[in-house]
Protein backbone atom coordinates (compact mmCIF):
# COMPACT_ATOMS: atom_id res chain seq x y z
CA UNK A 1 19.97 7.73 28.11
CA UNK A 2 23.14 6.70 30.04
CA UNK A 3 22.40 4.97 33.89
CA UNK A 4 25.21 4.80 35.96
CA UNK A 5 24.60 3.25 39.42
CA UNK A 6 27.37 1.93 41.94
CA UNK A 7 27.05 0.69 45.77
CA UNK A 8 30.13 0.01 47.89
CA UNK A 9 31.44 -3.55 49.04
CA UNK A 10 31.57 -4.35 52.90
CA UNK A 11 33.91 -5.64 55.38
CA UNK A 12 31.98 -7.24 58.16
CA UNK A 13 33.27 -6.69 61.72
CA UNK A 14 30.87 -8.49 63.85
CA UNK A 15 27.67 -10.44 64.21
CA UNK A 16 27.71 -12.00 60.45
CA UNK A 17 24.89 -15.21 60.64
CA UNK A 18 22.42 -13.51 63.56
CA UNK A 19 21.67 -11.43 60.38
CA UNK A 20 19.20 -14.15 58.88
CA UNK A 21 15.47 -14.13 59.23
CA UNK A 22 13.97 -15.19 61.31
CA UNK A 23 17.29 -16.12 63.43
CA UNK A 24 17.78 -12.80 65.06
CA UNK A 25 14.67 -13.00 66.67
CA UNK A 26 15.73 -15.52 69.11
CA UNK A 27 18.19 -13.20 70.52
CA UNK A 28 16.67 -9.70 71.84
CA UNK A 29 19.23 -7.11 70.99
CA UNK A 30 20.72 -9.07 67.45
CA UNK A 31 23.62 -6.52 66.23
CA UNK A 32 25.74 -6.57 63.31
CA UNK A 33 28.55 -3.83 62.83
CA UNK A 34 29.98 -3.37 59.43
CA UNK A 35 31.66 -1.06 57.15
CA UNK A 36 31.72 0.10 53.29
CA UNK A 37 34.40 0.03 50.66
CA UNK A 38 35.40 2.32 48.37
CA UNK A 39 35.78 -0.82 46.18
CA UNK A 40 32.72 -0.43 44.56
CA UNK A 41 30.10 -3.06 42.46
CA UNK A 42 28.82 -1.43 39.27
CA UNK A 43 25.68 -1.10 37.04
CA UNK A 44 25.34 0.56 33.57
CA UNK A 45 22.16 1.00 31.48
CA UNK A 46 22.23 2.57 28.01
CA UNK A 47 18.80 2.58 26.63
CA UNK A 48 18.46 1.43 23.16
CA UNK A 49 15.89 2.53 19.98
CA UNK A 50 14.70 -0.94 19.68
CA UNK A 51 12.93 -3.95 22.17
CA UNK A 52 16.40 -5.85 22.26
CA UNK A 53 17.39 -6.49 25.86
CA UNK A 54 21.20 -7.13 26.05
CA UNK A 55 22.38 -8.24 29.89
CA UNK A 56 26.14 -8.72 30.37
CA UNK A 57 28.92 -9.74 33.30
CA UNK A 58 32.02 -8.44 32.43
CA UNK A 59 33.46 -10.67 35.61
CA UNK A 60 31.54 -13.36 34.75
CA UNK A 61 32.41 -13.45 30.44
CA UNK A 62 28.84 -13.96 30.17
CA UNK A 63 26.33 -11.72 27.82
CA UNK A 64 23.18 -12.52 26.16
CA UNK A 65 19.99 -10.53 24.15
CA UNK A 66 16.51 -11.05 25.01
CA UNK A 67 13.64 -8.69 24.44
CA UNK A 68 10.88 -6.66 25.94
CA UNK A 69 8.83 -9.43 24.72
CA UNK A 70 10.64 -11.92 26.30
CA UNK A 71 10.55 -10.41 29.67
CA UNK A 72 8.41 -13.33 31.55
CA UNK A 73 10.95 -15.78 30.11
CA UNK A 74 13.80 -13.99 32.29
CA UNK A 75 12.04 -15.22 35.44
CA UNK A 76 13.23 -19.11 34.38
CA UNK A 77 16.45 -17.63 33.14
CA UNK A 78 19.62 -19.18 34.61
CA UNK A 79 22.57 -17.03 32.63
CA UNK A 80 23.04 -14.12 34.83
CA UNK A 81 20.35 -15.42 37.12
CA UNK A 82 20.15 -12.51 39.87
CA UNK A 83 20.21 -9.78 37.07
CA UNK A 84 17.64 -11.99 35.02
CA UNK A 85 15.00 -11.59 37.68
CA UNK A 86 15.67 -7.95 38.46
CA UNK A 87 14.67 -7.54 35.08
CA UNK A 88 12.10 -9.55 35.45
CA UNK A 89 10.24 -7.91 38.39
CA UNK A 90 11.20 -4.10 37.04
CA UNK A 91 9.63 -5.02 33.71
CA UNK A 92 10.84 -2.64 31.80
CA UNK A 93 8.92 -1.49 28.78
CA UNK A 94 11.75 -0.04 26.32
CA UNK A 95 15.20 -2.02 25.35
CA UNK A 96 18.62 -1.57 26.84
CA UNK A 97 21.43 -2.68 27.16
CA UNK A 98 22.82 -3.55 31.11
CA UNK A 99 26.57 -4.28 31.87
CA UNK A 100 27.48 -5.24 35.34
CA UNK A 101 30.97 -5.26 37.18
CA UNK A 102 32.59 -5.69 40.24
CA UNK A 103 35.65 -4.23 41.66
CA UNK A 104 36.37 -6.81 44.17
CA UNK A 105 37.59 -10.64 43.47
CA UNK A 106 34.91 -13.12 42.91
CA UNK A 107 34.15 -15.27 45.76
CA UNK A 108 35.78 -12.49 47.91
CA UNK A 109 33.56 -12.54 51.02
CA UNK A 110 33.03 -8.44 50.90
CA UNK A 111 29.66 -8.66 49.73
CA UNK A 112 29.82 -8.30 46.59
CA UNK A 113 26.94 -9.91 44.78
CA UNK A 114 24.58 -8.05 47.77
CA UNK A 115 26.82 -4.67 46.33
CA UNK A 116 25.95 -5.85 42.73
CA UNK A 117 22.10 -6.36 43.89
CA UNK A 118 21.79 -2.86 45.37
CA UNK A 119 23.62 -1.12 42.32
CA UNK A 120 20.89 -3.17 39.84
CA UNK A 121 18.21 -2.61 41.89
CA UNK A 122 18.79 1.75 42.15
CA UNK A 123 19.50 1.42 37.94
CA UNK A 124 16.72 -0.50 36.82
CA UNK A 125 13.91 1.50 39.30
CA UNK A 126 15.77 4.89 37.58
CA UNK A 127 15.17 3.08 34.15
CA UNK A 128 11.64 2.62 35.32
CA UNK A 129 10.56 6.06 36.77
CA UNK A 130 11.94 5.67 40.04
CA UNK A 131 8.66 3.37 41.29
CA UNK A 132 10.01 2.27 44.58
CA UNK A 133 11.73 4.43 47.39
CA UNK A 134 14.80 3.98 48.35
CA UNK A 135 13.63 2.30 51.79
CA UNK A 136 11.89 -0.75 49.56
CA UNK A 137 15.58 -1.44 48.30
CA UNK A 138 16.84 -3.75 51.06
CA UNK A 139 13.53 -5.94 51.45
CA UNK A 140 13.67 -6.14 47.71
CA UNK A 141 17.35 -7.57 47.70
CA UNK A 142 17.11 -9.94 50.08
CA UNK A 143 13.75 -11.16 48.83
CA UNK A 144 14.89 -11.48 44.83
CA UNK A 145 18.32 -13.12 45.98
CA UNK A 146 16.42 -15.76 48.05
CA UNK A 147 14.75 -16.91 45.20
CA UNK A 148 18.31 -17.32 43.28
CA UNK A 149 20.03 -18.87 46.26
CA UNK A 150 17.59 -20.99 47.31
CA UNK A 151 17.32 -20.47 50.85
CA UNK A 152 17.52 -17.68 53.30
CA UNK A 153 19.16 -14.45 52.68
CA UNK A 154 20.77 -12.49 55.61
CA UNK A 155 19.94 -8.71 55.64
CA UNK A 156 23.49 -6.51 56.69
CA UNK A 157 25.09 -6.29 53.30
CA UNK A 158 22.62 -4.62 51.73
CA UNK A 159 22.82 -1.65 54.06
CA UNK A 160 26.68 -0.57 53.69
CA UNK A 161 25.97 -1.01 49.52
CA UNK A 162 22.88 1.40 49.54
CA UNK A 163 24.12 3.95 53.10
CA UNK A 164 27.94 3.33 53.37
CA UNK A 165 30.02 4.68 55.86
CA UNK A 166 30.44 2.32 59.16
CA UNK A 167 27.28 0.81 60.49
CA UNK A 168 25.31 -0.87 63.02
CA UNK A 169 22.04 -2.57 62.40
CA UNK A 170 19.62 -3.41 65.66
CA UNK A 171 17.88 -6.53 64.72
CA UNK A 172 14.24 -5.76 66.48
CA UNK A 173 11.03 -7.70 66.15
CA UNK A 174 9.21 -4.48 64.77
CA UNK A 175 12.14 -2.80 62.31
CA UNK A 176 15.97 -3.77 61.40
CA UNK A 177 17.39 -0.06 62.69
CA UNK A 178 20.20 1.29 60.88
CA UNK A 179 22.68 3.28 63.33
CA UNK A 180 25.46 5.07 61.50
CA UNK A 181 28.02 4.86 64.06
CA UNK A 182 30.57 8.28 64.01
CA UNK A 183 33.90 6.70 64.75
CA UNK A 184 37.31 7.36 64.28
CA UNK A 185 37.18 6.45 60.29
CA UNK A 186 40.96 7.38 59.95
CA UNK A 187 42.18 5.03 62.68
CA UNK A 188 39.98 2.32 61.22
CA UNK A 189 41.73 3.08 58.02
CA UNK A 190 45.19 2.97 59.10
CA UNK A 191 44.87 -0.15 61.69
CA UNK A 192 42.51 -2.70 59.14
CA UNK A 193 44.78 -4.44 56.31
CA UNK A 194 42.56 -6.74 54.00
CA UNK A 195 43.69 -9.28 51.61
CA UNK A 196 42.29 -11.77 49.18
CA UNK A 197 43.87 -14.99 49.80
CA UNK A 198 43.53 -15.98 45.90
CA UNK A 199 41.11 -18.92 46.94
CA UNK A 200 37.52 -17.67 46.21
CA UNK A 201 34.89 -18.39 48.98
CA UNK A 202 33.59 -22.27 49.04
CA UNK A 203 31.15 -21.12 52.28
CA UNK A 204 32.71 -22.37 54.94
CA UNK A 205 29.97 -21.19 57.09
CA UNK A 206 26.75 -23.16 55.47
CA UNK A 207 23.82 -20.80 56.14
CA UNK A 208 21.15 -23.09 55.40
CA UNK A 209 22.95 -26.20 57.58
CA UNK A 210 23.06 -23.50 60.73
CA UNK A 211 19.91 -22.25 60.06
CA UNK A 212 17.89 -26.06 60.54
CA UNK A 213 20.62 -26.69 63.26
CA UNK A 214 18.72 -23.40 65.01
CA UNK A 215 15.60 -24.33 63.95
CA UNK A 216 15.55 -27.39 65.36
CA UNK A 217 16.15 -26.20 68.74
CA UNK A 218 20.46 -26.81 68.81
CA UNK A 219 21.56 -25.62 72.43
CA UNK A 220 25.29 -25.38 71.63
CA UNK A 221 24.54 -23.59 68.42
CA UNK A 222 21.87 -21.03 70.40
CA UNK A 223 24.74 -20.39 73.09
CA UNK A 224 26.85 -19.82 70.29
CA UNK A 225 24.54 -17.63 68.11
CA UNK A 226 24.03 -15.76 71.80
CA UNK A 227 28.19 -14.97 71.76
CA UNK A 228 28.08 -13.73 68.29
CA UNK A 229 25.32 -10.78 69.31
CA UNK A 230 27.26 -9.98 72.75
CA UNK A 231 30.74 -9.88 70.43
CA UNK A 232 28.71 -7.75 67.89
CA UNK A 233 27.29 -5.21 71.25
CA UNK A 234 30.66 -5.08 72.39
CA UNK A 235 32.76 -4.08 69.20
CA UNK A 236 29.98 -1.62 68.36
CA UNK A 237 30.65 0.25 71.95
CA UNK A 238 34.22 -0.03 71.36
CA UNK A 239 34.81 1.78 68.23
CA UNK A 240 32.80 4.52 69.73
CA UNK A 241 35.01 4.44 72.49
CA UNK A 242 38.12 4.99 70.09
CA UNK A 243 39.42 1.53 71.71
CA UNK A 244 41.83 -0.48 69.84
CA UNK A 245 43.06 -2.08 72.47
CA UNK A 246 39.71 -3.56 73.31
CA UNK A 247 38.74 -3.76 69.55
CA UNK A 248 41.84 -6.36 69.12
CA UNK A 249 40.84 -8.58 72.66
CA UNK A 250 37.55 -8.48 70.99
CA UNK A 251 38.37 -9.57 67.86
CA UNK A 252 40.43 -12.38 69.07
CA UNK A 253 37.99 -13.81 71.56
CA UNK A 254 35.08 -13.83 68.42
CA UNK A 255 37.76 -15.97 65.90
CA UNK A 256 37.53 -19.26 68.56
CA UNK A 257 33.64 -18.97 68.25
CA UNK A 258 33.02 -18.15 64.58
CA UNK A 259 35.24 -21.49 64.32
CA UNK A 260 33.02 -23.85 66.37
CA UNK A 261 30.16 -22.34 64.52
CA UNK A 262 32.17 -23.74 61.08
CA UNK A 263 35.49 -25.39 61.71
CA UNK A 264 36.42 -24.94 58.10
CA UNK A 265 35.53 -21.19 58.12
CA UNK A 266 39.38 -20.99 57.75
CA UNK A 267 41.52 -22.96 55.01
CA UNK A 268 44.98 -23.91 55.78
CA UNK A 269 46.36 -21.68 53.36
CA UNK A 270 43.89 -18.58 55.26
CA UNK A 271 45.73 -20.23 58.89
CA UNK A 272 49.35 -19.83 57.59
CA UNK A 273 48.56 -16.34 56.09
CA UNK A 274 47.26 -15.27 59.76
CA UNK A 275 50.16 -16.96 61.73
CA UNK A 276 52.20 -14.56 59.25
CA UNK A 277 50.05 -11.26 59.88
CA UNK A 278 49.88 -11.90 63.44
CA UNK A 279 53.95 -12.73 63.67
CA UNK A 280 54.48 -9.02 61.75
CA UNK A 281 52.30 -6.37 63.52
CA UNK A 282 48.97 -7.56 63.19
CA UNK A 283 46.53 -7.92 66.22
CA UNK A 284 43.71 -10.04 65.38
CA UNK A 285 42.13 -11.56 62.38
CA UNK A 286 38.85 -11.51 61.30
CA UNK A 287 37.30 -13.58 58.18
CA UNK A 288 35.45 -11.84 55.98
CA UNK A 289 31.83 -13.57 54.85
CA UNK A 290 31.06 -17.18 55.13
CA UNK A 291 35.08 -17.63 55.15
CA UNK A 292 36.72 -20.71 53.28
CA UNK A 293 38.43 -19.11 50.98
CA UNK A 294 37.56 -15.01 50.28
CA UNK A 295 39.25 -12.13 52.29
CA UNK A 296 40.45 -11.65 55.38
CA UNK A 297 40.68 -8.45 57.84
CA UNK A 298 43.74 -7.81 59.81
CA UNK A 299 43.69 -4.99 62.97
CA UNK A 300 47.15 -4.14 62.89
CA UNK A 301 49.33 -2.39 65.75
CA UNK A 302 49.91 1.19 65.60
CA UNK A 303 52.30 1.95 63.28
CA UNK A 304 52.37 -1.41 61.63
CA UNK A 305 49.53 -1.86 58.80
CA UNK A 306 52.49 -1.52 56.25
CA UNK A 307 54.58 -4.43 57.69
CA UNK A 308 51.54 -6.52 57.88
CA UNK A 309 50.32 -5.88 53.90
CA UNK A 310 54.37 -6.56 52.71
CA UNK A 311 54.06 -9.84 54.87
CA UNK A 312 50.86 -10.90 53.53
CA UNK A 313 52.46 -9.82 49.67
CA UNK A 314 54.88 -12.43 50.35
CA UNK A 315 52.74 -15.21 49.84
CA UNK A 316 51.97 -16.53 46.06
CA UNK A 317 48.39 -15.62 45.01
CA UNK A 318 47.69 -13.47 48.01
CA UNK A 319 46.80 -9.98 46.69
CA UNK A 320 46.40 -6.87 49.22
CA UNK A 321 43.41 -4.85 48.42
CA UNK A 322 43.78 -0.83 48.78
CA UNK A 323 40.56 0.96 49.79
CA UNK A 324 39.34 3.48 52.15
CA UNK A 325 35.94 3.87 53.94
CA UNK A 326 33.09 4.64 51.40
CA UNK A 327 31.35 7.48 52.94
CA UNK A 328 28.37 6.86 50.59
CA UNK A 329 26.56 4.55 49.64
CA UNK A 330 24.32 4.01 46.45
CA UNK A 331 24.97 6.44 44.01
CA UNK A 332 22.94 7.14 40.59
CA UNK A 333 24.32 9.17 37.32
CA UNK A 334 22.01 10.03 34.31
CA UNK A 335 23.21 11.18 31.57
């Protein structure tokens, strides 16, 4: 038997950070607005006639071979760590072999490893009979990857990798509410140029540092946290609206506050590559992730999207990704 699951990557439009628990609780009405890539993060199972358990990262150059036997051992396993303790809490009774892949950058700030997560997740609970619904996925994600990266996960990537399409997700005290949002996915298309700026990610927004600062009671970071869910409100009623022009002012109002929340959320190679877009049709900028290093969005001017990508082409290392919207999310193949 042949498993073939995928999710979609993510490009984050507003209200990245408010998405951690127990953050968003501070601030009734917590929004994040996001959308999925057809550049995809990929999981394959082929199920062997023996125990062996191979896992492999074609990214990543890293395979090894463990065994049904061996299972409890994955939980302590740091090779392939995320996939290691998938494993380990599916506990799979028959061997396999598991190949994972990406088809975004590493380090690119488009979600990938929460893409990666989702795709693992739907393979392994096919592998397994299908024990958990599809609604356990995103508690499951966040909750295995906090154990690998050691402190709190946020919740919005999961949700483009297992829905797609464009989304906003209401942060409430009783449910995180998923609102597919029916915009003008064209438009989007044909105004949003991303790029990877060759540098992977280095975080240049420390999750764990801003979530003790809010913690511990930080006014300037609250008031800050409190402009991030307004911004995140405000670009969610916009793309309904089918307004670019406010979409842009938007977009360049939230830059000036994701960069007091981490000055070196932009590198100076990420700064000279948006003083190009914006001097050749682009708009407003938006960093994709945690920023310092990764991908960057561009809204571009009608008309312009091309001038923008051959600007951005220019530069040495800089590589300008081609996608569309993903209109769905999770998908599994048997065969």
């Amino acid at each position: 038997m042949i498993i073939e699951a995928s999710a979609p990557t993510r490009v984050d439009l507003a209200g990245g950070t408010i998405d951690i628990w127990p953050l968003y609780l501070f601030h009734p009405g917590a929004t994040t607005v996001n959308f999925a890539l057809s550049l995809r993060a990929h999981c394959r199972i082929e199920t062997r006639n023996d125990d062996a358990i191979i896992l492999e990262s074609r990214d990543r150059n890293i395979a090894f071979e463990t065994s049904v036997g061996s299972i409890e051992d994955l939980i302590h396993e740091e090779r392939l760590e995320l996939i290691s303790k998938l494993v380990h809490f599916f506990k799979p009774t028959k061997g396999f072999h598991l190949t994972a892949y990406s088809e975004v950058p590493a380090g690119a700030g488009l979600a990938g490893s929460s893409a990666l997560n989702i795709a693992c997740i739907g393979a392994l609970n096919h592998l397994v009979g299908n024990r958990f619904a599809e609604h356990n996925f995103v508690t499951l994600a966040a909750n295995i990857e906090t154990t690998v990266i050691k402190v709190p996960a946020g919740f919005q990537d999961y949700y483009p990798a297992l829905y797609g399409a464009v989304s906003c997700l209401h942060f409430r005290p009783d449910v995180i509410e998923r609102e597919a949002l029916n915009i003008n996915v064209a438009e989007l298309e044909r105004r949003i140029a991303i790029c990877y700026t060759g540098e992977p990610r280095l975080s240049g927004i420390n999750n764990w540092e801003v979530f003790k600062r809010h913690i511990d009671g930080d006014p300037d970071l609250f008031r800050m946290f409190e402009g991030i869910r307004d911004s995140a409100q405000r670009m969610r009623d916009l793309l309904l609206a089918d307004d670019w022009a406010g979409i842009a002012d938007s977009m360049r109002r939230a830059h000036p506050n994701r960069k007091q929340l981490a000055p070196n959320i932009t590198t100076p190679q990420m700064d000279t590559l948006m003083e190009k877009a914006l001097g050749n049709g682009a708009e407003a900028a938006k960093v994709c992730g945690a920023g310092g290093g990764g991908c960057m969005a561009f809204l571009c001017a009608e008309g312009r999207k091309a001038d923008v990508e051959r600007a951005l082409s220019e530069e040495e290392g800089v590589e300008v990704l081609e996608w569309k919207v993903a209109p769905e999310g999770l998908v599994i193949i048997e065969s």
